[in-house]
PDB file of N, CA and C in Angstrom:
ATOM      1  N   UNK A   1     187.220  95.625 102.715  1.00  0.00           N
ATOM      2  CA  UNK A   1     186.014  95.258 103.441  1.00  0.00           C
ATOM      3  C   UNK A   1     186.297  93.961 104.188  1.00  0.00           C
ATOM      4  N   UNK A   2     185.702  93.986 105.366  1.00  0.00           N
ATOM      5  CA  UNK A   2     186.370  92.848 106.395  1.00  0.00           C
ATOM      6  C   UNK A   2     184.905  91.363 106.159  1.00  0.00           C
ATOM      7  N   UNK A   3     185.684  90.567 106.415  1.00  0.00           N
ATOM      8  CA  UNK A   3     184.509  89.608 106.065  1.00  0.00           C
ATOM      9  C   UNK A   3     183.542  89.361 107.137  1.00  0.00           C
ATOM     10  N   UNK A   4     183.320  90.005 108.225  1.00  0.00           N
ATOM     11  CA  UNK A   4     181.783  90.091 109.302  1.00  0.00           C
ATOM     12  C   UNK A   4     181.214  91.279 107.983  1.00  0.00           C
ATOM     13  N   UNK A   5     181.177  92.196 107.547  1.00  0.00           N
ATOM     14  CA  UNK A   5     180.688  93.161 107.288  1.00  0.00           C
ATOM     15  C   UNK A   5     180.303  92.749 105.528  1.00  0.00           C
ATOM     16  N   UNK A   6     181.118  91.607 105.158  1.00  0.00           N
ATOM     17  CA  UNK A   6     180.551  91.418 103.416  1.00  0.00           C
ATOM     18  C   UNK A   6     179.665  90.225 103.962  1.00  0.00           C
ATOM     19  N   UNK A   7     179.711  89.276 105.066  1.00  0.00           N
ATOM     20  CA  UNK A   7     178.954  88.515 105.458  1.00  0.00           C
ATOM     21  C   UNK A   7     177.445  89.301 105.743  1.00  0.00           C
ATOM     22  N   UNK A   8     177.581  89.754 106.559  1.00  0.00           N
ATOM     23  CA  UNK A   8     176.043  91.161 106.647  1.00  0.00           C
ATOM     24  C   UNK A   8     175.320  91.389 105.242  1.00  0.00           C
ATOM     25  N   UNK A   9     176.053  91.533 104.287  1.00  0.00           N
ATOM     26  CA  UNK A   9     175.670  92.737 103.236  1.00  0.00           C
ATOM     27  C   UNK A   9     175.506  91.111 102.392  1.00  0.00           C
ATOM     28  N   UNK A  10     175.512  90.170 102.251  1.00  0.00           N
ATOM     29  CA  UNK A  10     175.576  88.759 101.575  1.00  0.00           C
ATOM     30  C   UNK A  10     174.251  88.706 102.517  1.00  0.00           C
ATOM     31  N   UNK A  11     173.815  88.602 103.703  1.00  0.00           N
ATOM     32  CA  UNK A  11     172.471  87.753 103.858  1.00  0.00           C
ATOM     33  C   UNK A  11     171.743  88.860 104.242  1.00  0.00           C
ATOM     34  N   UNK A  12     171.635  90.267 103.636  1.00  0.00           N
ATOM     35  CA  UNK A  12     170.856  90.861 103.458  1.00  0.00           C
ATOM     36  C   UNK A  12     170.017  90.997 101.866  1.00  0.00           C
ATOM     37  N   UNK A  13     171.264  90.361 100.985  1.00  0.00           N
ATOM     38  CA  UNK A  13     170.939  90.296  99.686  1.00  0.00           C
ATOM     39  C   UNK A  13     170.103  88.852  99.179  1.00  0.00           C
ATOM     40  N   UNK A  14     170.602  87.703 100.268  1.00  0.00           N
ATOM     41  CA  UNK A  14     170.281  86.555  99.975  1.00  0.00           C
ATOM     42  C   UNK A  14     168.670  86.391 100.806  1.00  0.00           C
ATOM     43  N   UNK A  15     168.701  87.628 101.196  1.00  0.00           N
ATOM     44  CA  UNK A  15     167.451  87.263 102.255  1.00  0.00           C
ATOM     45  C   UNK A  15     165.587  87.753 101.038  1.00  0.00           C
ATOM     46  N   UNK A  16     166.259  89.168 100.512  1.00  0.00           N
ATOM     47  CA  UNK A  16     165.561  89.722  99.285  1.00  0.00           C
ATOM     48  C   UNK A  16     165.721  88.957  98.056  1.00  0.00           C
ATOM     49  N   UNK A  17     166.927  88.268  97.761  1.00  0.00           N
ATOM     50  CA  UNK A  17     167.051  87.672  96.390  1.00  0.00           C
ATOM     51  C   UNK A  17     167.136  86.177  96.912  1.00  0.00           C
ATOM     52  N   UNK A  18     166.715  85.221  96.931  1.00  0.00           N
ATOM     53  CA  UNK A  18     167.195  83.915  97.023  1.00  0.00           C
ATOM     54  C   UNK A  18     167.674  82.837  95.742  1.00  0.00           C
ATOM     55  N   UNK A  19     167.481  83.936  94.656  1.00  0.00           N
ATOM     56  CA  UNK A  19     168.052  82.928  93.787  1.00  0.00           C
ATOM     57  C   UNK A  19     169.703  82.881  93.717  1.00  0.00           C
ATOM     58  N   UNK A  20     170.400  83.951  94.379  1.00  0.00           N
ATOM     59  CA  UNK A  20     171.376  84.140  94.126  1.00  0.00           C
ATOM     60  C   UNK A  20     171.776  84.043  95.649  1.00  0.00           C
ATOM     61  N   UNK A  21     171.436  82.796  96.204  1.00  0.00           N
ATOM     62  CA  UNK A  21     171.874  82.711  97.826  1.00  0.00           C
ATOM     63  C   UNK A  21     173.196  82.006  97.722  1.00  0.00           C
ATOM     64  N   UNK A  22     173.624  81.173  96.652  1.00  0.00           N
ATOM     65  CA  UNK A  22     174.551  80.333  96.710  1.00  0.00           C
ATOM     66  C   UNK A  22     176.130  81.009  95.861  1.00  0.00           C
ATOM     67  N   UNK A  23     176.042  82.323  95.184  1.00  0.00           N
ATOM     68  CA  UNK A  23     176.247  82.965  94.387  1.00  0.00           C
ATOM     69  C   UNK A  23     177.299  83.956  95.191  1.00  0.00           C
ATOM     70  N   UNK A  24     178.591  83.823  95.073  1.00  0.00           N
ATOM     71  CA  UNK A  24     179.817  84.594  95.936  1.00  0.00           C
ATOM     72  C   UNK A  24     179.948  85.898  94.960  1.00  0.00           C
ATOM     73  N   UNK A  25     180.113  86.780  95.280  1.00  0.00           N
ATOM     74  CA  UNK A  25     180.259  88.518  94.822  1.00  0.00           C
ATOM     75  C   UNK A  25     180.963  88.866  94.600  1.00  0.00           C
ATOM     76  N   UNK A  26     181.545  89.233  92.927  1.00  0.00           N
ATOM     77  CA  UNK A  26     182.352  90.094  92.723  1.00  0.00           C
ATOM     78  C   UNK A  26     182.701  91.191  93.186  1.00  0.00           C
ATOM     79  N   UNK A  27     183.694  91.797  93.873  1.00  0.00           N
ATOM     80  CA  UNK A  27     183.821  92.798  94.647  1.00  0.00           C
ATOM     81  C   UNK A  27     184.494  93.780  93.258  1.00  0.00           C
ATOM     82  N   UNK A  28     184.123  95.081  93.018  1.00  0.00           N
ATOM     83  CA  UNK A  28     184.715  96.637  92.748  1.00  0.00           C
ATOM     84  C   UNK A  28     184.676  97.382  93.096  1.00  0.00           C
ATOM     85  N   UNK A  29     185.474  98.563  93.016  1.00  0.00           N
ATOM     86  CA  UNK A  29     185.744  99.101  94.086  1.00  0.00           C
ATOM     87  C   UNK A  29     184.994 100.332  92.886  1.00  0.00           C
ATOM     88  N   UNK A  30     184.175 101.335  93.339  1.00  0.00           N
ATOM     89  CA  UNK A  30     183.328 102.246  92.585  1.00  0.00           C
ATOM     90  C   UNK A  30     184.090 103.570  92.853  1.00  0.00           C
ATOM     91  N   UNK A  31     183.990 104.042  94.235  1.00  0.00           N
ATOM     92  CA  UNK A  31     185.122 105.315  94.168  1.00  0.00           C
ATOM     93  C   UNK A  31     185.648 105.609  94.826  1.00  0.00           C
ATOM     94  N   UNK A  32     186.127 106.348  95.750  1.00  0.00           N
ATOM     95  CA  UNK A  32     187.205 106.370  96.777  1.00  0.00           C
ATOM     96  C   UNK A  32     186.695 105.258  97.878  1.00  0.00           C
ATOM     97  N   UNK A  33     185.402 105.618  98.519  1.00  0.00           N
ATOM     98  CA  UNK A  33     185.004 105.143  99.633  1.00  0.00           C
ATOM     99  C   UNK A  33     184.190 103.989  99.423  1.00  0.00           C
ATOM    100  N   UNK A  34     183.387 103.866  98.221  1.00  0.00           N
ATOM    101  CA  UNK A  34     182.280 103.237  97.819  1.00  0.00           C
ATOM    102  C   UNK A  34     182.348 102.018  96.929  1.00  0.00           C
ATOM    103  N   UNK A  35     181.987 100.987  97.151  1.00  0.00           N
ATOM    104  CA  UNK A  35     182.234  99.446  96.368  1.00  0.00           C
ATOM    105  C   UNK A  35     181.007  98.573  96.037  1.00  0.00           C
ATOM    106  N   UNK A  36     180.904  98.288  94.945  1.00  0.00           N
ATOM    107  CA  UNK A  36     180.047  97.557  94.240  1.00  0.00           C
ATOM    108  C   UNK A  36     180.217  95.978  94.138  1.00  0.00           C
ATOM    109  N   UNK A  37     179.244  95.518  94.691  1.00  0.00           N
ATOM    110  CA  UNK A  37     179.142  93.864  94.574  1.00  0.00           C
ATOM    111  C   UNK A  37     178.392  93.552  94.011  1.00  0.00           C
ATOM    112  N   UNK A  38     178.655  92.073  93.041  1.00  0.00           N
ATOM    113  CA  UNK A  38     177.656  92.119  92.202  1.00  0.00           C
ATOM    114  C   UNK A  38     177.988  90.280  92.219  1.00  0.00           C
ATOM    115  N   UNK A  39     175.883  90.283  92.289  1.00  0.00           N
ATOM    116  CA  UNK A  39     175.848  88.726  92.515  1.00  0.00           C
ATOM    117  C   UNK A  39     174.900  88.033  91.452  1.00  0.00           C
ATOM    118  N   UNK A  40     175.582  86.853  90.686  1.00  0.00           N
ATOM    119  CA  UNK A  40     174.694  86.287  89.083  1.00  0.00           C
ATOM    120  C   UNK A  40     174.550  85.213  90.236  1.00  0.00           C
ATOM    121  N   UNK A  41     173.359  84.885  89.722  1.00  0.00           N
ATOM    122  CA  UNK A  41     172.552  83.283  90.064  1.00  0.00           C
ATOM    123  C   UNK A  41     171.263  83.345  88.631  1.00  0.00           C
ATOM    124  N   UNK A  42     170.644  82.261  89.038  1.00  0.00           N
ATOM    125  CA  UNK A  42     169.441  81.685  88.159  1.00  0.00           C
ATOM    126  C   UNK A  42     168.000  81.890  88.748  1.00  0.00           C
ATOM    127  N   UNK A  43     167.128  82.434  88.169  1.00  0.00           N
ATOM    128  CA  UNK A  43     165.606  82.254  88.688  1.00  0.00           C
ATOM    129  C   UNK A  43     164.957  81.124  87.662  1.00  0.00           C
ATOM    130  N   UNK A  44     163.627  80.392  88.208  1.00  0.00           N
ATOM    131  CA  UNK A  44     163.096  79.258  87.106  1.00  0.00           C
ATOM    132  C   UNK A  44     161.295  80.456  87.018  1.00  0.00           C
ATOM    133  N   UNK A  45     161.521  80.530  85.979  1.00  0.00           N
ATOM    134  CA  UNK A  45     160.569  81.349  85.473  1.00  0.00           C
ATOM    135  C   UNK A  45     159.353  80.131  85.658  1.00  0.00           C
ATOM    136  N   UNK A  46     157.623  81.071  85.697  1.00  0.00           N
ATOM    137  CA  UNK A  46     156.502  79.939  85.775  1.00  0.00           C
ATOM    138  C   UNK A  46     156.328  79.127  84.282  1.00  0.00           C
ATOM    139  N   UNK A  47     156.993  79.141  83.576  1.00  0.00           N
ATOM    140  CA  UNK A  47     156.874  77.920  82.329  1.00  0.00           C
ATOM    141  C   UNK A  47     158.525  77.118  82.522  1.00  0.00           C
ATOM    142  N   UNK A  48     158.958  77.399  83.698  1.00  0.00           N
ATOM    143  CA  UNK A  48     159.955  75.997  83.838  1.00  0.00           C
ATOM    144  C   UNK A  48     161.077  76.703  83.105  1.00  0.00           C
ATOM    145  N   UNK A  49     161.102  77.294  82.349  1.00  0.00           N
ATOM    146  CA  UNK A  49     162.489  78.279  81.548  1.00  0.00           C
ATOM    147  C   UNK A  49     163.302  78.722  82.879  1.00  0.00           C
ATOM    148  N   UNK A  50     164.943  78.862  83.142  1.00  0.00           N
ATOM    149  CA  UNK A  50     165.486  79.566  83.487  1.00  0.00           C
ATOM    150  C   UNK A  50     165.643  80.811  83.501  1.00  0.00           C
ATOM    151  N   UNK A  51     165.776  81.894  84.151  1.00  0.00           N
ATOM    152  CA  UNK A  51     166.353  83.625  84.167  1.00  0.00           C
ATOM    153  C   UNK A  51     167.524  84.067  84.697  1.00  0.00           C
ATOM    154  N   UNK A  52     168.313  84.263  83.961  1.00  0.00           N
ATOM    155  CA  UNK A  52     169.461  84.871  84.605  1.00  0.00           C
ATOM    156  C   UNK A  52     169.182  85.888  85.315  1.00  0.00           C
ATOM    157  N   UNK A  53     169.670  86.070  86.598  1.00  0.00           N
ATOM    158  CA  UNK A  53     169.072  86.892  87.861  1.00  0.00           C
ATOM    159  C   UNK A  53     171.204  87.761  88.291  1.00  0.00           C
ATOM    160  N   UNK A  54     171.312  89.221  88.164  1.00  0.00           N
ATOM    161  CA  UNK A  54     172.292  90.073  88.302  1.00  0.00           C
ATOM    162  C   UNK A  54     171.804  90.983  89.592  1.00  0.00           C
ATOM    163  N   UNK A  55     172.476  90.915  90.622  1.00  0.00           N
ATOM    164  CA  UNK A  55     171.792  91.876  91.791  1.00  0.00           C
ATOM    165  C   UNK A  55     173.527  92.675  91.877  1.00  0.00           C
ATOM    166  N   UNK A  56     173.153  94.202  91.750  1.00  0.00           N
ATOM    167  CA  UNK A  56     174.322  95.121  92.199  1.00  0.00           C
ATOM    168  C   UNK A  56     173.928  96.100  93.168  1.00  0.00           C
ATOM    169  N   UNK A  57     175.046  95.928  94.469  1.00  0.00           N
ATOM    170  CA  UNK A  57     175.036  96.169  95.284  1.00  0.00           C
ATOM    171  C   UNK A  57     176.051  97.253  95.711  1.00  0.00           C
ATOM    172  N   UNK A  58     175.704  98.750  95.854  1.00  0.00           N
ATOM    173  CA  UNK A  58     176.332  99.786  96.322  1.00  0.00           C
ATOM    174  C   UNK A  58     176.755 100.108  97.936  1.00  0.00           C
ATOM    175  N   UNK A  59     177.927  99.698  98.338  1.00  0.00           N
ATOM    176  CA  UNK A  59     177.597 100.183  99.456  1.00  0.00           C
ATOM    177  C   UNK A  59     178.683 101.290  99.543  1.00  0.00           C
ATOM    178  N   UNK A  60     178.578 101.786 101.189  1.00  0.00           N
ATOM    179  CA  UNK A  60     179.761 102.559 101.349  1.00  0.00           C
ATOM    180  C   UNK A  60     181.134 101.715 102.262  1.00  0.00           C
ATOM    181  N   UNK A  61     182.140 102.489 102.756  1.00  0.00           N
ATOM    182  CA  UNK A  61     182.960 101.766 103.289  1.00  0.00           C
ATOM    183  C   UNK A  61     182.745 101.415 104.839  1.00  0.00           C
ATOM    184  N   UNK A  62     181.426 101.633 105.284  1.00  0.00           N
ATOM    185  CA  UNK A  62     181.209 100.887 106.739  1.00  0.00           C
ATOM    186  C   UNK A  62     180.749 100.058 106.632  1.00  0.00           C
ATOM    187  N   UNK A  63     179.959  99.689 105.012  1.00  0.00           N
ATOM    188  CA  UNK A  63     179.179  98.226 104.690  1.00  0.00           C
ATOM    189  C   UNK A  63     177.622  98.922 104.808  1.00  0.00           C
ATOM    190  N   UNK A  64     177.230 100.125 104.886  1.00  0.00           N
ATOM    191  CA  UNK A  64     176.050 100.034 104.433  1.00  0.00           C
ATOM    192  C   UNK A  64     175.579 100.395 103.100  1.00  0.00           C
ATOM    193  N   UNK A  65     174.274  99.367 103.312  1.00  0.00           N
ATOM    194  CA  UNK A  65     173.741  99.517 101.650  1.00  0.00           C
ATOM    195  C   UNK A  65     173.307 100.903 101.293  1.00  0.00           C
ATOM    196  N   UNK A  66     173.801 100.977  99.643  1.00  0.00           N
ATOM    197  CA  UNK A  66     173.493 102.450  99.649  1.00  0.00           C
ATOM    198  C   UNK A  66     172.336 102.396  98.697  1.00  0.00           C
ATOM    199  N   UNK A  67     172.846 101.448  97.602  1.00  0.00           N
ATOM    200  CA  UNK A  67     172.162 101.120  96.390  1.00  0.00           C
ATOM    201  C   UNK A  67     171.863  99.772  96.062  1.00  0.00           C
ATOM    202  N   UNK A  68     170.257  99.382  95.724  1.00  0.00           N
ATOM    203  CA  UNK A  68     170.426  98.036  95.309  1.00  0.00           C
ATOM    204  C   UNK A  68     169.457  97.571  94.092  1.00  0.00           C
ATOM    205  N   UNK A  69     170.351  96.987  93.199  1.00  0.00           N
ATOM    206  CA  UNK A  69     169.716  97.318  91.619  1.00  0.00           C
ATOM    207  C   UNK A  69     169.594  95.445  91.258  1.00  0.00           C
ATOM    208  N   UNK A  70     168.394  95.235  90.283  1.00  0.00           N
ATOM    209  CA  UNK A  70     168.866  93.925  89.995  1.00  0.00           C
ATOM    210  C   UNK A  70     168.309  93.760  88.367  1.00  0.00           C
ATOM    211  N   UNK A  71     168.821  92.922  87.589  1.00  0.00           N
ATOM    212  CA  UNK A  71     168.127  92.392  86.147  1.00  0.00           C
ATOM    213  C   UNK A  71     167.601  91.550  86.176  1.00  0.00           C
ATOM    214  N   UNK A  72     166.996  91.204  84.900  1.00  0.00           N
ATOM    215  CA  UNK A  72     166.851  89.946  84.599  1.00  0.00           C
ATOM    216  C   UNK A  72     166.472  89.736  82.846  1.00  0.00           C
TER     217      UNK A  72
END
């Protein structure tokens, strides 16, 4: 994946998730064509507690999103 196209798919994620704007992406590769990024950052919950915040990101190999899953 070329970096204009993980740049795209990074401030489409940072645009929906902002806790994880600062948060660089593990890249895997899922199956022939298809690769999973996956981005940990922190949310501050309303009593001031921290949340660990996991966003995984499916795309295919032109860079579009296919799948987008998150925890907490």
């Amino acid at each position: 994946m070329d970096n204009q196209t993980l740049n795209s798919i990074c401030r489409q994620v940072y645009l929906q998730f902002p806790e994880v704007r600062n948060a660089a992406p593990k890249i895997e590769k899922s199956s022939a064509s298809d690769m999973v990024l996956v981005f940990r950052g922190k949310a501050i919950a309303a009593n001031g507690k921290t949340i660990p915040r996991v966003v995984r990101v499916v795309t295919n190999a032109s860079g579009q999103i296919l799948k987008m899953t998150t925890s907490h």
